[in-house]
PDB file of N, CA and C in Angstrom:
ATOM      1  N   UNK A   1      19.868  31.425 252.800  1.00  0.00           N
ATOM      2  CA  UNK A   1      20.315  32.315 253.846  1.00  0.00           C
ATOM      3  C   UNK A   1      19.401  33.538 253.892  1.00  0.00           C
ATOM      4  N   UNK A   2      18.652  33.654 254.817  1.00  0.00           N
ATOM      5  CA  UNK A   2      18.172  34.877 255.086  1.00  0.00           C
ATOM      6  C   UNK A   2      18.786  36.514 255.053  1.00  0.00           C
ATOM      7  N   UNK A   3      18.389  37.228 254.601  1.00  0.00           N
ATOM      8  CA  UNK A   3      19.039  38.646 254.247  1.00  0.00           C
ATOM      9  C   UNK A   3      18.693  39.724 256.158  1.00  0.00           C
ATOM     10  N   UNK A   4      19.536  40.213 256.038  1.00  0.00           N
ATOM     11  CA  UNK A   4      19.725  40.898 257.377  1.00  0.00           C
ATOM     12  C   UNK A   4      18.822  42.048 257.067  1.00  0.00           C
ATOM     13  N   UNK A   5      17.784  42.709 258.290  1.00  0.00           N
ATOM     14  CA  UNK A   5      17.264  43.339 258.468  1.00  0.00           C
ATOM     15  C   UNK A   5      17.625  44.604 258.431  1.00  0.00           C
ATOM     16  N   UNK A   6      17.250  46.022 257.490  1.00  0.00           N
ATOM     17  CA  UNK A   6      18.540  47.304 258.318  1.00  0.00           C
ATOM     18  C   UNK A   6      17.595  47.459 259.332  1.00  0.00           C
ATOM     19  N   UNK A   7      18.661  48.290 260.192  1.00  0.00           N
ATOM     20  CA  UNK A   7      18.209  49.202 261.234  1.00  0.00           C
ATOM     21  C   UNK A   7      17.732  50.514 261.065  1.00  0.00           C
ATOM     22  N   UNK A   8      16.178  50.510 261.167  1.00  0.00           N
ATOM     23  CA  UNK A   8      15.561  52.020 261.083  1.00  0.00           C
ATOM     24  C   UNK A   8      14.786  52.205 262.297  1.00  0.00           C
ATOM     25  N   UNK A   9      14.723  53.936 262.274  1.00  0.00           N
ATOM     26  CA  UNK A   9      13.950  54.152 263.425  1.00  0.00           C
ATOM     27  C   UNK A   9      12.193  54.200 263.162  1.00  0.00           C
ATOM     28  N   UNK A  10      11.301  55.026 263.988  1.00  0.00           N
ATOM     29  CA  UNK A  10       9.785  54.668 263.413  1.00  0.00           C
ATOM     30  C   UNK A  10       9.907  55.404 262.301  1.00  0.00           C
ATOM     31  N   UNK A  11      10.239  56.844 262.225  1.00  0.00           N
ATOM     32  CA  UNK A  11      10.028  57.456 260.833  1.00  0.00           C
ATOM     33  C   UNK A  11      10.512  57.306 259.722  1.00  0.00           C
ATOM     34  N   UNK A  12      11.387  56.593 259.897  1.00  0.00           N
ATOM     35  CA  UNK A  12      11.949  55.688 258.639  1.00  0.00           C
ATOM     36  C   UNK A  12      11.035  54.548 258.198  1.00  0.00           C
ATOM     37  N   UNK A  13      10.714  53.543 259.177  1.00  0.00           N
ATOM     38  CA  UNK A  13       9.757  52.746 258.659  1.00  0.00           C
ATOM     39  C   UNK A  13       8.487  53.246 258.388  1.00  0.00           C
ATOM     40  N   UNK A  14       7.590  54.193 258.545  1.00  0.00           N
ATOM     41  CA  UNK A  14       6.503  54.948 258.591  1.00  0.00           C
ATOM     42  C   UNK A  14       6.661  55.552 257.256  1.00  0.00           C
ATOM     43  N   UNK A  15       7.615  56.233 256.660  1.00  0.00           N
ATOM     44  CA  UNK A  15       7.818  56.976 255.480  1.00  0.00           C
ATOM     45  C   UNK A  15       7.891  55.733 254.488  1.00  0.00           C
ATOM     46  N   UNK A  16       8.498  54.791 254.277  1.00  0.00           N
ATOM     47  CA  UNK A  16       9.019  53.487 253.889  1.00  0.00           C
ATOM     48  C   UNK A  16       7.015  52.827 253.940  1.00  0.00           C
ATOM     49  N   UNK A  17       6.476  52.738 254.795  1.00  0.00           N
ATOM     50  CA  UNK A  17       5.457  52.252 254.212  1.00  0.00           C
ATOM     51  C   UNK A  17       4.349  52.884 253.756  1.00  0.00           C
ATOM     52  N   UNK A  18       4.069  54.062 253.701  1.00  0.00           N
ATOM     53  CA  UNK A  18       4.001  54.944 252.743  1.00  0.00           C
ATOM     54  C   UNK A  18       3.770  54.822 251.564  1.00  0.00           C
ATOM     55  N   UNK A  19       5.978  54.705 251.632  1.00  0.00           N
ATOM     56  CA  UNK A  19       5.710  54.944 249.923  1.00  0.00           C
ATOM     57  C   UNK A  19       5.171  53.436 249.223  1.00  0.00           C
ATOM     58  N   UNK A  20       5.163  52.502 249.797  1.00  0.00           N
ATOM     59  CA  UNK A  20       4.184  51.212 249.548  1.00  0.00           C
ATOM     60  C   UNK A  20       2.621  51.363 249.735  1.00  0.00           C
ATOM     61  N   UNK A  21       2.178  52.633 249.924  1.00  0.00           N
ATOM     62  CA  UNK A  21       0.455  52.636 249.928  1.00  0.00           C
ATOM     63  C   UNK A  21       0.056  52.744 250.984  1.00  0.00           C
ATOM     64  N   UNK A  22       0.580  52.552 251.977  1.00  0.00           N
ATOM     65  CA  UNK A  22      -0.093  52.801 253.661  1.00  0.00           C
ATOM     66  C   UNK A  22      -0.681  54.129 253.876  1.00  0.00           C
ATOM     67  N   UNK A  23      -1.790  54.242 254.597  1.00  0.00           N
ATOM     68  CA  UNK A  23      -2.053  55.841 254.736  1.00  0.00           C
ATOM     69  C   UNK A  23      -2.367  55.432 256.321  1.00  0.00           C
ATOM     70  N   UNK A  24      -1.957  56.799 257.161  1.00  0.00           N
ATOM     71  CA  UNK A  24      -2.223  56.987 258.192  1.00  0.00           C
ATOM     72  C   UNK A  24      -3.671  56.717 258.789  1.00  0.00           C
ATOM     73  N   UNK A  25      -3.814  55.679 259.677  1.00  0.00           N
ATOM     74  CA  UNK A  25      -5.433  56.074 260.192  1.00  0.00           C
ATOM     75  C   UNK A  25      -5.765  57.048 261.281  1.00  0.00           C
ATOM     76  N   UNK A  26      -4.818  56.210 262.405  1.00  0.00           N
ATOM     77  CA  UNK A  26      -5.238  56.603 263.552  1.00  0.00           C
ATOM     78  C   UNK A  26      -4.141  56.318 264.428  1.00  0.00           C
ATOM     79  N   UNK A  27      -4.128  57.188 265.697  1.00  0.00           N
ATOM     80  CA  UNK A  27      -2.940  56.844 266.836  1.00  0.00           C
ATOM     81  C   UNK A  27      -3.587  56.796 267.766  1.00  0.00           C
ATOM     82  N   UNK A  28      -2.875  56.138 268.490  1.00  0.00           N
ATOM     83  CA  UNK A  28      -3.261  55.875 269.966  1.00  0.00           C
ATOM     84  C   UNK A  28      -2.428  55.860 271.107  1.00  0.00           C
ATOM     85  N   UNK A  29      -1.947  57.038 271.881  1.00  0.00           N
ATOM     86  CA  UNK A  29      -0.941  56.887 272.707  1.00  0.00           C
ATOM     87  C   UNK A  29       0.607  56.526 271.700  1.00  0.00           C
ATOM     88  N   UNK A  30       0.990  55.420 272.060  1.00  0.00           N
ATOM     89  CA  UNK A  30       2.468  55.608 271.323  1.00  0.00           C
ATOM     90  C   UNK A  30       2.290  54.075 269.675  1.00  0.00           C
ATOM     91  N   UNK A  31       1.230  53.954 269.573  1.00  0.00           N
ATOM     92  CA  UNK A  31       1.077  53.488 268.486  1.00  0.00           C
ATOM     93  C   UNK A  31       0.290  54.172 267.167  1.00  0.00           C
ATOM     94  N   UNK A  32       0.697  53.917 266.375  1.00  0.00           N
ATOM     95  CA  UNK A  32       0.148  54.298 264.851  1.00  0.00           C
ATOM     96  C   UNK A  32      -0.316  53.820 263.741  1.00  0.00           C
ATOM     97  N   UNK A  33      -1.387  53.085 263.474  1.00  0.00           N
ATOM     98  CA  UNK A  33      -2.039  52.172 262.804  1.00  0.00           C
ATOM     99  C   UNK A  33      -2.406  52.936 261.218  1.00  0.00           C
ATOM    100  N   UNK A  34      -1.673  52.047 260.318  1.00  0.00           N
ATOM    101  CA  UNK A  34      -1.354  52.822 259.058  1.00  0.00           C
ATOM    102  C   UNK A  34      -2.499  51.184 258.299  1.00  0.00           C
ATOM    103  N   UNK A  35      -3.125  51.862 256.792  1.00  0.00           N
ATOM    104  CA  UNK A  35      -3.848  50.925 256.066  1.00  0.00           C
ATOM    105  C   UNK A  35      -3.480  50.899 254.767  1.00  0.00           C
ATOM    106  N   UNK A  36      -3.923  50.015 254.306  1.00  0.00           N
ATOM    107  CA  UNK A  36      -3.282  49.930 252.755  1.00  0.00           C
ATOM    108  C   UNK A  36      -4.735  49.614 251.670  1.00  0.00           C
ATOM    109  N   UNK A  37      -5.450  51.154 251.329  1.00  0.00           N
ATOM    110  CA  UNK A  37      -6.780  51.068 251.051  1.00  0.00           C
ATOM    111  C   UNK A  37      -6.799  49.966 249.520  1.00  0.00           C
ATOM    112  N   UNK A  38      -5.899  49.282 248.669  1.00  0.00           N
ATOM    113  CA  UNK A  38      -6.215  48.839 247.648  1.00  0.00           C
ATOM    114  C   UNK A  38      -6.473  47.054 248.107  1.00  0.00           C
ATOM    115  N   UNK A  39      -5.657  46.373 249.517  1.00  0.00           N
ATOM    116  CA  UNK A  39      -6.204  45.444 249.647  1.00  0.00           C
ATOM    117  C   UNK A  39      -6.533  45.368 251.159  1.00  0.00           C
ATOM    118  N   UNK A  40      -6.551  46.395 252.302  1.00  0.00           N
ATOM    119  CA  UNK A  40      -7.149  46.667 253.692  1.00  0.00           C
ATOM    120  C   UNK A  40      -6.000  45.906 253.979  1.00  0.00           C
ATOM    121  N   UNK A  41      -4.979  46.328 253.632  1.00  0.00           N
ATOM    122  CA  UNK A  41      -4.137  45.781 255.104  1.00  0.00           C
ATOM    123  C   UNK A  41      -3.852  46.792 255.984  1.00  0.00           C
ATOM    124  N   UNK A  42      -3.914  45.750 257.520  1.00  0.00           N
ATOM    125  CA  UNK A  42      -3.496  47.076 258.009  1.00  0.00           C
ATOM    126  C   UNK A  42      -2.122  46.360 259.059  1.00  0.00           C
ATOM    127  N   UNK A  43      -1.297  48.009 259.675  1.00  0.00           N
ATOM    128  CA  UNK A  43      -0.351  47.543 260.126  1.00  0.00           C
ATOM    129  C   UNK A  43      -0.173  48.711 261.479  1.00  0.00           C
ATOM    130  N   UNK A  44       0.407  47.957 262.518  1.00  0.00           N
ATOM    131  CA  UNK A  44       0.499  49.108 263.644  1.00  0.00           C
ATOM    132  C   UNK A  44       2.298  49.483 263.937  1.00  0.00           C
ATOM    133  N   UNK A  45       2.624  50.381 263.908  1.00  0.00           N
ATOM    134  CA  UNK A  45       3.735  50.897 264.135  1.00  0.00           C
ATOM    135  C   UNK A  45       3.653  51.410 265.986  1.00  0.00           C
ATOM    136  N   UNK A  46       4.862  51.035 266.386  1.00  0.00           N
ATOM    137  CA  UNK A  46       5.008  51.494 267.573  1.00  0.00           C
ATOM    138  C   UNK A  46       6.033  52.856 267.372  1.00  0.00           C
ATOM    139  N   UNK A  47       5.640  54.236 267.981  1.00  0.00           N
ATOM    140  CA  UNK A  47       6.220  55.240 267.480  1.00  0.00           C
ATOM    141  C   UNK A  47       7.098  55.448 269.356  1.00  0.00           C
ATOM    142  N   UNK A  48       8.317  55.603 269.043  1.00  0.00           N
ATOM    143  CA  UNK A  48       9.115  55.955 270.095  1.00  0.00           C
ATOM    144  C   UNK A  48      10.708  56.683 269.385  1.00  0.00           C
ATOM    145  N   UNK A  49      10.312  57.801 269.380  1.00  0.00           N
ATOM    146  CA  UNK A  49      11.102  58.877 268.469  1.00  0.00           C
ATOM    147  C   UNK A  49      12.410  59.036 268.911  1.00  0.00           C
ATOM    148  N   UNK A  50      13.528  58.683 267.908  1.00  0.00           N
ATOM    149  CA  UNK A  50      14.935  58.473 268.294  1.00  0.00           C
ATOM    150  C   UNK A  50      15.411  57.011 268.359  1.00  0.00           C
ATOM    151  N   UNK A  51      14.181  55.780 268.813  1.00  0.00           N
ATOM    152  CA  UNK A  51      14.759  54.825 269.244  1.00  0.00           C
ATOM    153  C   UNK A  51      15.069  53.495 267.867  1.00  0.00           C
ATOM    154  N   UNK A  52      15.671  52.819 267.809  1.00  0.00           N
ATOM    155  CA  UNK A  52      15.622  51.776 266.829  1.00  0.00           C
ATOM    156  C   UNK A  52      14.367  51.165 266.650  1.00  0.00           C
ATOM    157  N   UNK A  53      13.730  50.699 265.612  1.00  0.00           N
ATOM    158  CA  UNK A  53      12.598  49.629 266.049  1.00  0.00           C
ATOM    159  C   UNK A  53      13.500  47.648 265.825  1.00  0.00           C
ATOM    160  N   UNK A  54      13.077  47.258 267.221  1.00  0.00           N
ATOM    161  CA  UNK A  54      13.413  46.157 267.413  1.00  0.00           C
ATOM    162  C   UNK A  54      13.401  45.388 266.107  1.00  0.00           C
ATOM    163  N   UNK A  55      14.351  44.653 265.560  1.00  0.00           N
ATOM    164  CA  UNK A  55      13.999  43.614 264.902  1.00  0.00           C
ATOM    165  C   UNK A  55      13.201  42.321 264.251  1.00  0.00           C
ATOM    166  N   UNK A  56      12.770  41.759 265.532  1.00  0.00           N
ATOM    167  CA  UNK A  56      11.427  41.576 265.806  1.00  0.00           C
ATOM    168  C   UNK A  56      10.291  41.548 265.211  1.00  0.00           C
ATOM    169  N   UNK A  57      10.607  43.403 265.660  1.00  0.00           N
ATOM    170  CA  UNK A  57       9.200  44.127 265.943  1.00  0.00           C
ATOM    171  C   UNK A  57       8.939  44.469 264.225  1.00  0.00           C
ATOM    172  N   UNK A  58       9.586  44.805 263.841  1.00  0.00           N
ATOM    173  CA  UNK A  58       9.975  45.255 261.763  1.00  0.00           C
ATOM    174  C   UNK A  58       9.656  44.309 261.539  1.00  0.00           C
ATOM    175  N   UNK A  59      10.621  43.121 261.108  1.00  0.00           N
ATOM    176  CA  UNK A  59      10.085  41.566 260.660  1.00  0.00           C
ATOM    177  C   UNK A  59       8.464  41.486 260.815  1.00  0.00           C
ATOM    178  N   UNK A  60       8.010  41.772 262.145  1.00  0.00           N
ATOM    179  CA  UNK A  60       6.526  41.464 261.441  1.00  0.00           C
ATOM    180  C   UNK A  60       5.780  42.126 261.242  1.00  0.00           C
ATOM    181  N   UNK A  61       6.396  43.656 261.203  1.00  0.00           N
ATOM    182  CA  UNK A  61       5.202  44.554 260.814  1.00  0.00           C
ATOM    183  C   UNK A  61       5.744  44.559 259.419  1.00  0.00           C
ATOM    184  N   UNK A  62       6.827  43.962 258.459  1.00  0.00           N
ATOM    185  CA  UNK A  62       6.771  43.472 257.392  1.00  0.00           C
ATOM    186  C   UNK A  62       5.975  42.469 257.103  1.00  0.00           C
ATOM    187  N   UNK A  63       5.960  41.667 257.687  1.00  0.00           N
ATOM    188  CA  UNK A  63       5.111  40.285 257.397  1.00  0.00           C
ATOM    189  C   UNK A  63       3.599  40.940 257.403  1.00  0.00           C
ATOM    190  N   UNK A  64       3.374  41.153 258.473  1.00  0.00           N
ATOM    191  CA  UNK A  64       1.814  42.223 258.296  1.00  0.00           C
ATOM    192  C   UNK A  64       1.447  42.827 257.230  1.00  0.00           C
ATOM    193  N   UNK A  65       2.474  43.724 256.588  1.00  0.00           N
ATOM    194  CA  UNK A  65       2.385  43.870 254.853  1.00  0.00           C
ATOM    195  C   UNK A  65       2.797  43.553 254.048  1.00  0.00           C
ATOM    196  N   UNK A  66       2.825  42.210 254.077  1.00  0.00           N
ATOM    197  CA  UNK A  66       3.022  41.593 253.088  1.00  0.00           C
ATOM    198  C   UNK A  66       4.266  41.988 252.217  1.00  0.00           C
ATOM    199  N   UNK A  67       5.273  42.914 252.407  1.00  0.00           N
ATOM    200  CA  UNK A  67       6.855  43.237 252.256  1.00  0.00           C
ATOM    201  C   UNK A  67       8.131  42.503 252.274  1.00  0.00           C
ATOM    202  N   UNK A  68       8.427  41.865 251.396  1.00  0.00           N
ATOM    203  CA  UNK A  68      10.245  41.516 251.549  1.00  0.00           C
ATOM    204  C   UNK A  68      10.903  42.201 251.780  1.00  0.00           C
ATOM    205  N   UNK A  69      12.020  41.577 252.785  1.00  0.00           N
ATOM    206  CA  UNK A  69      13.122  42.678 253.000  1.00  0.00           C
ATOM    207  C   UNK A  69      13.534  43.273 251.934  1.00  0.00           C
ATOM    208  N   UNK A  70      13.907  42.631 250.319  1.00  0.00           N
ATOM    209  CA  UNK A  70      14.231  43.846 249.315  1.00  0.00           C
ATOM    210  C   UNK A  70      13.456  44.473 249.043  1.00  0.00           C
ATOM    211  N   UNK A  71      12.281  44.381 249.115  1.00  0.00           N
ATOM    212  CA  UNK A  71      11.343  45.372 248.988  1.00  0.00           C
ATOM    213  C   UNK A  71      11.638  46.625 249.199  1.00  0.00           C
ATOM    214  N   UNK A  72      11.287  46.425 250.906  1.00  0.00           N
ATOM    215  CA  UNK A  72      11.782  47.439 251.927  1.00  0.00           C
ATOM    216  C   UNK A  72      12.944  48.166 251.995  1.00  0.00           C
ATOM    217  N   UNK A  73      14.012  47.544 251.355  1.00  0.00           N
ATOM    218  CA  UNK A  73      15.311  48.530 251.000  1.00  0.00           C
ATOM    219  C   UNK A  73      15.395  49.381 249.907  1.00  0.00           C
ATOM    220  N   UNK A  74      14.537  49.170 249.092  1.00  0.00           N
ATOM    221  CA  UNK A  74      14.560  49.827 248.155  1.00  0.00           C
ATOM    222  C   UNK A  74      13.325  50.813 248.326  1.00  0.00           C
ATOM    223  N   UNK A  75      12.510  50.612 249.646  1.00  0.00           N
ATOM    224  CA  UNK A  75      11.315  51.733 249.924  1.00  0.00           C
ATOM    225  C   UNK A  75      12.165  52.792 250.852  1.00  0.00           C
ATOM    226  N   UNK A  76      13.181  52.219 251.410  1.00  0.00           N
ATOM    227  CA  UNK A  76      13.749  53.448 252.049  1.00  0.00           C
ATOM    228  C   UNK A  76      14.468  54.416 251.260  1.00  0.00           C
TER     229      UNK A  76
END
């Protein structure tokens, strides 16, 4: 059984990958492309302040870094 996703907004997930090694690169309009200098991953966050990030949209900007959902609960 798959484990349920929480619901965070961008700065929750943004702080959250972070504290997993991501550093800010660069933005562009309403995206935010964060890297992970020990193996170059990189990952783009869509920043829309206040709003949920889609489910979806998390799931694979987890998958993009290589993150389990327990991971991620315990990065928030």
């Amino acid at each position: 059984m798959s484990q349920k996703l929480p619901r965070v907004n961008c700065e929750e997930l943004i702080r959250a990958l972070e504290r997993a090694g991501f550093e800010k690169k660069r933005q562009k309009g309403s995206h935010l492309h964060l890297v992970r200098t020990i193996d170059k991953k990189r990952v783009t966050v869509p920043v829309h302040k206040g709003k949920t990030v889609p489910p979806g949209t998390l799931r694979a900007i987890l998958r993009d870094a290589d993150i389990s959902i327990e991971e991620f609960r315990k990065l928030l």
